[in-house]
N, C-alpha and C. Protein backbone atom coordinates (compact mmCIF):
# COMPACT_ATOMS: atom_id res chain seq x y z
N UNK A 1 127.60 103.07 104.29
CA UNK A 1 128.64 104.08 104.17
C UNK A 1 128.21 105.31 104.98
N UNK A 2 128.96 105.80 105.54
CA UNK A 2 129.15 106.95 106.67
C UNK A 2 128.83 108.07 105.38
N UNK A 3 128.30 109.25 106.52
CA UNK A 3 128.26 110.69 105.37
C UNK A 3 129.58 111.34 105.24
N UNK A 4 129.97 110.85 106.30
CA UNK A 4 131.48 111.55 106.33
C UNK A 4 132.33 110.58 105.15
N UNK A 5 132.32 109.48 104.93
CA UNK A 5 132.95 108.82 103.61
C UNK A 5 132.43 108.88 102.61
N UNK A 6 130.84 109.17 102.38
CA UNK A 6 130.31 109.71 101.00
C UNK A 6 130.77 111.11 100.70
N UNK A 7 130.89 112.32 101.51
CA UNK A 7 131.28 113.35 101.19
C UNK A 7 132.75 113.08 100.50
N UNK A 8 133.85 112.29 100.98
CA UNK A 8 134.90 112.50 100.71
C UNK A 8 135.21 112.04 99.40
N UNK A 9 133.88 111.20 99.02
CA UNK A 9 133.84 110.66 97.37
C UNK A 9 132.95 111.27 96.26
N UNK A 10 132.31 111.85 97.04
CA UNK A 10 130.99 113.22 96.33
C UNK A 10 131.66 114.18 95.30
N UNK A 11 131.47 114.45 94.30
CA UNK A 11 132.11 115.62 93.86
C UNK A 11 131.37 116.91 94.74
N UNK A 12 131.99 117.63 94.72
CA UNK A 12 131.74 119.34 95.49
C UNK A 12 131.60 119.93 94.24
N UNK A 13 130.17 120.56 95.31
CA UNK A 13 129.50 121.48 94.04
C UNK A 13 130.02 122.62 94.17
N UNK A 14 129.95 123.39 93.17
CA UNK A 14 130.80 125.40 93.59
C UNK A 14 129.63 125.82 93.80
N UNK A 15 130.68 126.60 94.63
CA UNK A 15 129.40 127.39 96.16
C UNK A 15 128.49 128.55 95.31
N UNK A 16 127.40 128.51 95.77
CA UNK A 16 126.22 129.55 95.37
C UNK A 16 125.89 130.83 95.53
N UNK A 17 126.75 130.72 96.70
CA UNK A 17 126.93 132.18 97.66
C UNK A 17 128.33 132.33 98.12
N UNK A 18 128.28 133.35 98.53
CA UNK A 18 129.97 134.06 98.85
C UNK A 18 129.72 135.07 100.12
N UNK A 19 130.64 134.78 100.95
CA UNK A 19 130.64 135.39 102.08
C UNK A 19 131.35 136.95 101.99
N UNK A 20 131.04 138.45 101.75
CA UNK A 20 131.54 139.15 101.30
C UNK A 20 131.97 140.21 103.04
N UNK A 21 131.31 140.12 103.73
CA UNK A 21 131.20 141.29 105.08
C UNK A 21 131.13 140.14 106.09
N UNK A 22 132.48 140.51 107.02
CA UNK A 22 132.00 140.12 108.44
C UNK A 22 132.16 141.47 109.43
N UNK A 23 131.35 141.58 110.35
CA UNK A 23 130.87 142.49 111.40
C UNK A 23 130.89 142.40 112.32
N UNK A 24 131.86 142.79 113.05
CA UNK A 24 132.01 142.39 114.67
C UNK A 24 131.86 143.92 115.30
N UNK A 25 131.16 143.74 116.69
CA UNK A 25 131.16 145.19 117.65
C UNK A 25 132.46 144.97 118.27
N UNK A 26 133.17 146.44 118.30
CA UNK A 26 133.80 147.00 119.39
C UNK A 26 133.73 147.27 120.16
N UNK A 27 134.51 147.97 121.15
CA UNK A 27 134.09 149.32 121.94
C UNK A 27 135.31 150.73 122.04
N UNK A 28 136.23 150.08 121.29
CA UNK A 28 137.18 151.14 120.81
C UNK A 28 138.00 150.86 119.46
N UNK A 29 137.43 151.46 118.16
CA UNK A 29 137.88 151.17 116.80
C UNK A 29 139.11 151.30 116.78
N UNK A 30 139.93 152.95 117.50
CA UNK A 30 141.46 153.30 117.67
C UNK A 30 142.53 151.63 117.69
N UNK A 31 141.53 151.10 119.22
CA UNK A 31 142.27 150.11 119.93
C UNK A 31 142.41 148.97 118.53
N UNK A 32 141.60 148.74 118.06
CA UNK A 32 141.53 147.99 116.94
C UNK A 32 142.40 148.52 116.25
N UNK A 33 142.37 149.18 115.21
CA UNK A 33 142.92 149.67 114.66
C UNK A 33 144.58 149.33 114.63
N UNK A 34 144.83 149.72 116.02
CA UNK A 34 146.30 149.49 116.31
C UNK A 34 146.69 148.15 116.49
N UNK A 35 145.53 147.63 116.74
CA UNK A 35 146.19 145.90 117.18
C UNK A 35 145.98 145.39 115.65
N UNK A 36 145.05 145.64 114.29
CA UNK A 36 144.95 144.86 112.83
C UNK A 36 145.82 145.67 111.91
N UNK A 37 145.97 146.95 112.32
CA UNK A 37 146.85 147.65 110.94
C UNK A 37 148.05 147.51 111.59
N UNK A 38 148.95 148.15 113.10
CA UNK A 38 150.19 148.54 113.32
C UNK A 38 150.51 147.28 113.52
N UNK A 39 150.23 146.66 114.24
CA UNK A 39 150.44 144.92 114.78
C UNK A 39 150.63 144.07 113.99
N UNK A 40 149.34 144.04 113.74
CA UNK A 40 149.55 142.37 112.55
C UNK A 40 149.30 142.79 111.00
N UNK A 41 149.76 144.51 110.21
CA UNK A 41 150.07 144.51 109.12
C UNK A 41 148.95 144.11 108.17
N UNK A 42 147.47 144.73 108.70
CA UNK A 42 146.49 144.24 107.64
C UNK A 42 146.29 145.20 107.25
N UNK A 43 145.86 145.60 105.76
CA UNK A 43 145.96 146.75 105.00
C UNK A 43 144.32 147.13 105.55
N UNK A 44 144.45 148.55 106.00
CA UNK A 44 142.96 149.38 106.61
C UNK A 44 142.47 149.77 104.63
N UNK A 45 140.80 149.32 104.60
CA UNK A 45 140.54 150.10 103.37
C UNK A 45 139.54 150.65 103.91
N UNK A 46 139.11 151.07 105.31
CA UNK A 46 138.24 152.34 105.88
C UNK A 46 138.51 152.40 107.01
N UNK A 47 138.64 153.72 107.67
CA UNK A 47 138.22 153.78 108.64
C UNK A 47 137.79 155.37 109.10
N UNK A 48 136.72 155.30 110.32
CA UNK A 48 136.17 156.54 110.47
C UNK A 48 135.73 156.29 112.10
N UNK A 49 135.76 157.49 112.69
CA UNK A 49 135.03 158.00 113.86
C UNK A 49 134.73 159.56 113.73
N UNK A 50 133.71 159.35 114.34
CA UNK A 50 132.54 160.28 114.73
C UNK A 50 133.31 161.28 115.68
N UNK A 51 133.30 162.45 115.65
CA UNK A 51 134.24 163.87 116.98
C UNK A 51 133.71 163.58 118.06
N UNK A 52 132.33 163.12 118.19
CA UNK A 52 131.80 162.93 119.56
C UNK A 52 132.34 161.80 120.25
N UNK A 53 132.75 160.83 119.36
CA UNK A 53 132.72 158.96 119.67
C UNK A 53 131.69 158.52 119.66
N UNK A 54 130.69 158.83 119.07
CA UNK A 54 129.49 157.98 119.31
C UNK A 54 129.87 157.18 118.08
N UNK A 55 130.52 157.07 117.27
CA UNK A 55 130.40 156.12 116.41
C UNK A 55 131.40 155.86 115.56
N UNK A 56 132.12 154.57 115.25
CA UNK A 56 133.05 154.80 114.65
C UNK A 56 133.17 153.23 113.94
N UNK A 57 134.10 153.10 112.45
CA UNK A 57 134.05 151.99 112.06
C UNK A 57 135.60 151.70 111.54
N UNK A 58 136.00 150.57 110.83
CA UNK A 58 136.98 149.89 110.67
C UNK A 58 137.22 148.97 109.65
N UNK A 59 137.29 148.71 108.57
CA UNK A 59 137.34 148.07 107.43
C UNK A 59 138.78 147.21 107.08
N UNK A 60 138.77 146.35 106.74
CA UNK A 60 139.85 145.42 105.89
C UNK A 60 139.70 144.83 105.14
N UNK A 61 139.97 144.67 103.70
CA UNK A 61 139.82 144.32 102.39
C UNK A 61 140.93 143.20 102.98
N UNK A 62 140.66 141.46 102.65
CA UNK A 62 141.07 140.62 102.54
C UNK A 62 141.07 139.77 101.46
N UNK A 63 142.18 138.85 101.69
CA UNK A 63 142.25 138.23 99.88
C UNK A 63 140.95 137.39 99.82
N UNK A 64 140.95 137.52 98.54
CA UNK A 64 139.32 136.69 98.30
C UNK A 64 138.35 137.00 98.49
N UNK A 65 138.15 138.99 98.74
CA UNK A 65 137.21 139.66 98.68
C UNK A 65 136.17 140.19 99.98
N UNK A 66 136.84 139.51 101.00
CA UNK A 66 135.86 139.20 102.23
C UNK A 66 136.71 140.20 102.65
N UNK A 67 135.34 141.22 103.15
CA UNK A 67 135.46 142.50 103.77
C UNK A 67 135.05 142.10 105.53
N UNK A 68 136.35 142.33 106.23
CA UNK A 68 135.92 142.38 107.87
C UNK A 68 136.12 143.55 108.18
N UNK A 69 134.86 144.20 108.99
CA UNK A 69 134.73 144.91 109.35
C UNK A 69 134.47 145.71 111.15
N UNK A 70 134.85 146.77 111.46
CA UNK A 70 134.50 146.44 113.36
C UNK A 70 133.84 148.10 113.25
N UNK A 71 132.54 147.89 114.01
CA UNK A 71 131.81 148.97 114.30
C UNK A 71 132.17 149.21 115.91
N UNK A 72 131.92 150.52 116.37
CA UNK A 72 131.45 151.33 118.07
C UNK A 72 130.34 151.90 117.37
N UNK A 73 129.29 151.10 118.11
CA UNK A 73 127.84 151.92 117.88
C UNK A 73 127.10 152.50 118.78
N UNK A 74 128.57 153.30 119.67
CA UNK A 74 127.78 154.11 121.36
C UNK A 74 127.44 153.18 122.82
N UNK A 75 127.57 151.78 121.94
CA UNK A 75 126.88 150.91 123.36
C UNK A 75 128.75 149.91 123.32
N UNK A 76 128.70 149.99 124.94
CA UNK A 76 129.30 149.05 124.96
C UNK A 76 129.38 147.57 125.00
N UNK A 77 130.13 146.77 124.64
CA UNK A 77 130.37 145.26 124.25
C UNK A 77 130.88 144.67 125.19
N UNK A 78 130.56 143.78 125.84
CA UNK A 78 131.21 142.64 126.76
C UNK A 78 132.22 142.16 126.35
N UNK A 79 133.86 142.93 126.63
CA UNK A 79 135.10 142.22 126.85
C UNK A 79 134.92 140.78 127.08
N UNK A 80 135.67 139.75 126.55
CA UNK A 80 136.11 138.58 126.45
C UNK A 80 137.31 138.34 127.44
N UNK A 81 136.96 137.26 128.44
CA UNK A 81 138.37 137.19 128.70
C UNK A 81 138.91 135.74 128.81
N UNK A 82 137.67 134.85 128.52
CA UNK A 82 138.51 133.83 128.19
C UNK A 82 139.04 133.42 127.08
N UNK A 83 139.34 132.30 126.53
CA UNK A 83 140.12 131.95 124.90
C UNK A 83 138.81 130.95 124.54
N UNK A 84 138.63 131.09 123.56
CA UNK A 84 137.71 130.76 122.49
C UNK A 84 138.01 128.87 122.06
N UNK A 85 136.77 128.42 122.13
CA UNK A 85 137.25 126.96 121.23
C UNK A 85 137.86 127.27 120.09
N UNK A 86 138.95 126.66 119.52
CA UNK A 86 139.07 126.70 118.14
C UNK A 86 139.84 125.25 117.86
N UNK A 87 139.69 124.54 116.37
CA UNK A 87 140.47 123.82 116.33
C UNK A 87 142.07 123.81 116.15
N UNK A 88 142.72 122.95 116.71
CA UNK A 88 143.95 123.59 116.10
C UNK A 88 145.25 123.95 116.95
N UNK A 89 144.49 123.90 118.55
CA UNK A 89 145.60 124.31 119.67
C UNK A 89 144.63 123.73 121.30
N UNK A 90 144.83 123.23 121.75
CA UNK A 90 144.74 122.85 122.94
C UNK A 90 143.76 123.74 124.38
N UNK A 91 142.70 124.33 124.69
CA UNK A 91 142.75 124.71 125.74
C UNK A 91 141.61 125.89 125.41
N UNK A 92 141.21 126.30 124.48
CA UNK A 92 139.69 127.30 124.48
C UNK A 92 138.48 126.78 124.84
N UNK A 93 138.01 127.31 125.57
CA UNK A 93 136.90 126.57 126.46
C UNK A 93 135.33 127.51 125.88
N UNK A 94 135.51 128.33 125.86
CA UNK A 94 134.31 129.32 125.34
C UNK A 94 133.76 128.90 124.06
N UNK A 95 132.29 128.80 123.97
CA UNK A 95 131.54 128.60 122.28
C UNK A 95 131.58 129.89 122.09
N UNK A 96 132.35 130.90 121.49
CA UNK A 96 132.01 132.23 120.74
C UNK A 96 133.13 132.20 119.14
N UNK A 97 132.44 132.90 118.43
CA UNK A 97 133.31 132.97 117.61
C UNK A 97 134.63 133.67 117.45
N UNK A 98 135.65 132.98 116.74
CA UNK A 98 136.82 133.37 116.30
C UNK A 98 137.37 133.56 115.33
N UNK A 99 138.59 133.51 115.03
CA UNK A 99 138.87 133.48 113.84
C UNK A 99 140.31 133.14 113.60
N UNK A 100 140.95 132.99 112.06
CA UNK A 100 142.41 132.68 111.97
C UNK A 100 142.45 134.13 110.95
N UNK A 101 143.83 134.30 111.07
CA UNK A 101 144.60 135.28 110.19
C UNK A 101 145.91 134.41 109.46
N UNK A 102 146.19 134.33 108.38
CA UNK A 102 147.07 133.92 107.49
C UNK A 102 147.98 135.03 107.23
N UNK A 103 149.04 134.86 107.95
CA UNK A 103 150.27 135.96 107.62
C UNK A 103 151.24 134.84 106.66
N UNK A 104 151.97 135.79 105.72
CA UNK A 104 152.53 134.98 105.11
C UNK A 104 154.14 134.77 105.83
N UNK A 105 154.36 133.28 105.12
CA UNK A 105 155.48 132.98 105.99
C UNK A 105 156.93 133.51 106.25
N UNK A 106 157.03 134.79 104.94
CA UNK A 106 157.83 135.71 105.28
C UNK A 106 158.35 136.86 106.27
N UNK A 107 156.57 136.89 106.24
CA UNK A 107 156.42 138.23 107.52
C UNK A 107 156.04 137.68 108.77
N UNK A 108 156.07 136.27 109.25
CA UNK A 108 155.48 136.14 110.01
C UNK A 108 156.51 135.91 111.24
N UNK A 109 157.45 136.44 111.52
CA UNK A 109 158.31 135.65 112.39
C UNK A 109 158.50 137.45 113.35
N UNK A 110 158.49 138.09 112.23
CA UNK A 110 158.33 139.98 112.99
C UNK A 110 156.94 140.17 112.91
N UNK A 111 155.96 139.20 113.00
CA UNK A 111 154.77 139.72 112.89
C UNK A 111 154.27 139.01 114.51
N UNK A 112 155.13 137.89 114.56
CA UNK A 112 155.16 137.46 116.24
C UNK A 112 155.54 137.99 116.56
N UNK A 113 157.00 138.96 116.47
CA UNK A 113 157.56 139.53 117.17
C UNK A 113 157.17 141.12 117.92
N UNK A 114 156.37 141.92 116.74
CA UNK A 114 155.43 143.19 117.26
C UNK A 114 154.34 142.75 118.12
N UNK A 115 153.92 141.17 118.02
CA UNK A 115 152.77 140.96 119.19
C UNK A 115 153.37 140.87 120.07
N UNK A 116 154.77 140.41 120.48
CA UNK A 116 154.97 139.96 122.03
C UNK A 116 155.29 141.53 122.48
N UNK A 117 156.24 142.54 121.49
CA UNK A 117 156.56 143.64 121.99
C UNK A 117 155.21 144.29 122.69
N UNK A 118 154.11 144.46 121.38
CA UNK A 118 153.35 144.86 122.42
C UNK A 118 152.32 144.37 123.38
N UNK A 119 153.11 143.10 124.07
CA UNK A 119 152.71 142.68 125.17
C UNK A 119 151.11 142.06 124.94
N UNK A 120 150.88 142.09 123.76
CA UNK A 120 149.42 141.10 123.37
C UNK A 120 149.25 139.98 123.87
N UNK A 121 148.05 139.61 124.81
CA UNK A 121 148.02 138.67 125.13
C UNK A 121 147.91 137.00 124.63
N UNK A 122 148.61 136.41 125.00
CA UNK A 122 148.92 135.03 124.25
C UNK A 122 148.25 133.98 125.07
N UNK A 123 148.03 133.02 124.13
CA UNK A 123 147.59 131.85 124.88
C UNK A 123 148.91 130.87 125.54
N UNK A 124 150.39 131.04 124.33
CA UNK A 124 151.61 130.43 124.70
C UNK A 124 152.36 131.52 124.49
N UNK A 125 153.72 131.84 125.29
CA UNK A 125 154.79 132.32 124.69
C UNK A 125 155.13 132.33 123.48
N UNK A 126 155.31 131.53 122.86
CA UNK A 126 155.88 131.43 121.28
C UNK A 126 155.01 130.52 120.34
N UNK A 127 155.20 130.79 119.30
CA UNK A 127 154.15 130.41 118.24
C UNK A 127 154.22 128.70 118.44
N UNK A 128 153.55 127.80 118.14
CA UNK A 128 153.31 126.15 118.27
C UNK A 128 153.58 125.68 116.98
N UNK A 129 153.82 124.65 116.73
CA UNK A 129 153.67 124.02 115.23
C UNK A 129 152.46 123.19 115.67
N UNK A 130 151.72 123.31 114.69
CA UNK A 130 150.16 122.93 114.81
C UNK A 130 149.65 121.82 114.13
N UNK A 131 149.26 120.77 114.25
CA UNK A 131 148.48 119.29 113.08
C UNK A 131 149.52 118.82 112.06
N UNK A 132 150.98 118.96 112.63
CA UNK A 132 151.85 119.00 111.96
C UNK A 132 152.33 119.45 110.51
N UNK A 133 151.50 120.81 110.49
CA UNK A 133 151.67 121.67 109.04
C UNK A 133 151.45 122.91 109.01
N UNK A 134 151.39 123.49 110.21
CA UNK A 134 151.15 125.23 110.09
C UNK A 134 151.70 125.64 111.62
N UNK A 135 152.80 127.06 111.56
CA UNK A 135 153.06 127.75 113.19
C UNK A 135 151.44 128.30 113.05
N UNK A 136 151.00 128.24 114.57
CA UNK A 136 150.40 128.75 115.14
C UNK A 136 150.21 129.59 116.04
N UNK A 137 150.04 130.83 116.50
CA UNK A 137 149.89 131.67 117.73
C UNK A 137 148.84 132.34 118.01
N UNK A 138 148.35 131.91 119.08
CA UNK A 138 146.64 131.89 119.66
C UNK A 138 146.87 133.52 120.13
N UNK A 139 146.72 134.17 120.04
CA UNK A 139 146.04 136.10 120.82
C UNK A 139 145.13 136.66 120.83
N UNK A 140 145.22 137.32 121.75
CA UNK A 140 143.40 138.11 122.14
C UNK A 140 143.45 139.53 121.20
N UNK A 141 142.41 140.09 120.61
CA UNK A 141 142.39 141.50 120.23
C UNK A 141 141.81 142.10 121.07
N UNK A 142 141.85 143.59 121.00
CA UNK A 142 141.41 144.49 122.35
C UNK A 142 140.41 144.14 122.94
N UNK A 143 139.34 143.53 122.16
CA UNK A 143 137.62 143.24 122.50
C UNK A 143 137.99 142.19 122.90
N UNK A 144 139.12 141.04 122.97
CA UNK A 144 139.10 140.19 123.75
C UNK A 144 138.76 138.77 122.74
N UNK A 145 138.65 138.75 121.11
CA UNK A 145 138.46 137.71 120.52
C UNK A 145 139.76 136.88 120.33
N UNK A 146 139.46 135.55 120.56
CA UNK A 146 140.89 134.76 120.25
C UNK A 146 141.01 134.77 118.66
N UNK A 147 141.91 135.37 118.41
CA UNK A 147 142.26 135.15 116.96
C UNK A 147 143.66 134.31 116.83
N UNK A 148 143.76 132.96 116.01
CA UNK A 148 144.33 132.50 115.60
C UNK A 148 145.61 133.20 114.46
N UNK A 149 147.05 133.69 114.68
CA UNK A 149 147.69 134.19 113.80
C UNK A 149 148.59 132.64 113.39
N UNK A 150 148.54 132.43 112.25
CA UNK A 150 149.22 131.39 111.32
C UNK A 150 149.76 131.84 110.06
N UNK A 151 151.05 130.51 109.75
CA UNK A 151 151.88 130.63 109.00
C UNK A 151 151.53 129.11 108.14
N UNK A 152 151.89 128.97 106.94
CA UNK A 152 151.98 127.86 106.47
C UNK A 152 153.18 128.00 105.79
N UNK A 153 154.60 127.46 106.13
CA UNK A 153 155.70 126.96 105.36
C UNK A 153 155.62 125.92 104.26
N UNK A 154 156.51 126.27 103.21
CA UNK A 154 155.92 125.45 102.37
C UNK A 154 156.52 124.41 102.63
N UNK A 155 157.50 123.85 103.28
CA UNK A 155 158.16 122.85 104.03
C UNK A 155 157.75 122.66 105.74
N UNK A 156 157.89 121.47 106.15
CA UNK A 156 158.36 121.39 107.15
C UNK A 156 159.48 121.62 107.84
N UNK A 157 159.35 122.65 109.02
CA UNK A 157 160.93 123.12 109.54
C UNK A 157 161.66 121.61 110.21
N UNK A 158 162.83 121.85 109.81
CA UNK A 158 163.62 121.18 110.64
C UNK A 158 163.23 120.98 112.02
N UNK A 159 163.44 121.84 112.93
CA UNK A 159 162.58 122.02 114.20
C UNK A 159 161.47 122.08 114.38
N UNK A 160 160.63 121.71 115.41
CA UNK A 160 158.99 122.21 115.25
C UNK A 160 158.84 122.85 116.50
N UNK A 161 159.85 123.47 117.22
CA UNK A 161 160.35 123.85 118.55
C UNK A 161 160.73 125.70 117.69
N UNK A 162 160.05 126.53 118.51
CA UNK A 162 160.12 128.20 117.97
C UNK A 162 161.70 128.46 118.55
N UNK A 163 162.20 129.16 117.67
CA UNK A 163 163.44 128.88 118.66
C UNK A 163 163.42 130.69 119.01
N UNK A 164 163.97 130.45 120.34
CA UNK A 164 164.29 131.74 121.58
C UNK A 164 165.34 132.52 120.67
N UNK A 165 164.46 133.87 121.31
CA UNK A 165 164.84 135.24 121.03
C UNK A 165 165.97 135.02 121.44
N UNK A 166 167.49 135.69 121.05
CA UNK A 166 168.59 135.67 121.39
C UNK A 166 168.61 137.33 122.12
């Protein structure tokens, strides 16, 4: 028997540890800022810069306790400009990390829609239907990370085709 078919018959043990802080460098918190709070509607529970700019940070309280966070610590960060492996969509070529965002499926159709307004870069025009159970839309944040924005309907749409802005 494969490990991969014993796991799937294993009971799962509850986890020991909990992932509470993730920490990513910037090089402009503002720019952030505007692309996780005005953009994609994630509730800010800190944020601060320094009068000089030497330093500044960025906080988001997410469900399930996991605090992401984005520091400027005076040094600058190597912009990203390609798209990131991830599973899930076709075409990221880079090993760096990424991530998904879970918008809910209410807000998520004007939550595509403030990314294209502000011209955020996409991997496709319009969101994908993905492993046949979640829209998907691949975008870069200012620093250049591919972040995955997804929806999970609790149905399957009729269409799996985004349908055009009128």
């Amino acid at each position: 028997m494969t490990d991969e078919v014993m796991s799937e018959k294993a009971p799962k043990p509850e986890p020991r540890v909990n992932l509470k802080f993730m920490f990513s460098l910037c090089n402009d918190v503002d720019k952030m800022r505007h692309f996780y709070t005005d953009i994609l509607g994630m509730q800010e529970n800190a944020y601060y810069k320094a009068e000089d700019g030497s330093f500044g940070y960025l906080s988001f309280l997410c469900v399930g306790g996991i605090e992401m966070d984005f520091f400027y610590i005076g040094k600058e960060v190597p912009l990203l400009s390609e798209w990131a492996w991830q599973p899930g969509y076709e075409g990221g070529s880079i090993p760096v990390t990424s991530w998904a965002i879970e918008i809910p499926a209410d807000d998520f159709t004007t939550t595509v829609k403030r990314l294209q307004d502000a011209e955020v870069k996409s991997f496709s025009k319009n969101p994908v239907w993905r492993l046949d159970s979640y829209w998907g839309f691949t975008v870069m944040d200012p620093q250049g990370n591919t972040i995955e924005v997804y929806s999970m309907p609790e149905e399957k749409p009729e269409s799996t085709e985004w349908p055009e802005e009128e």
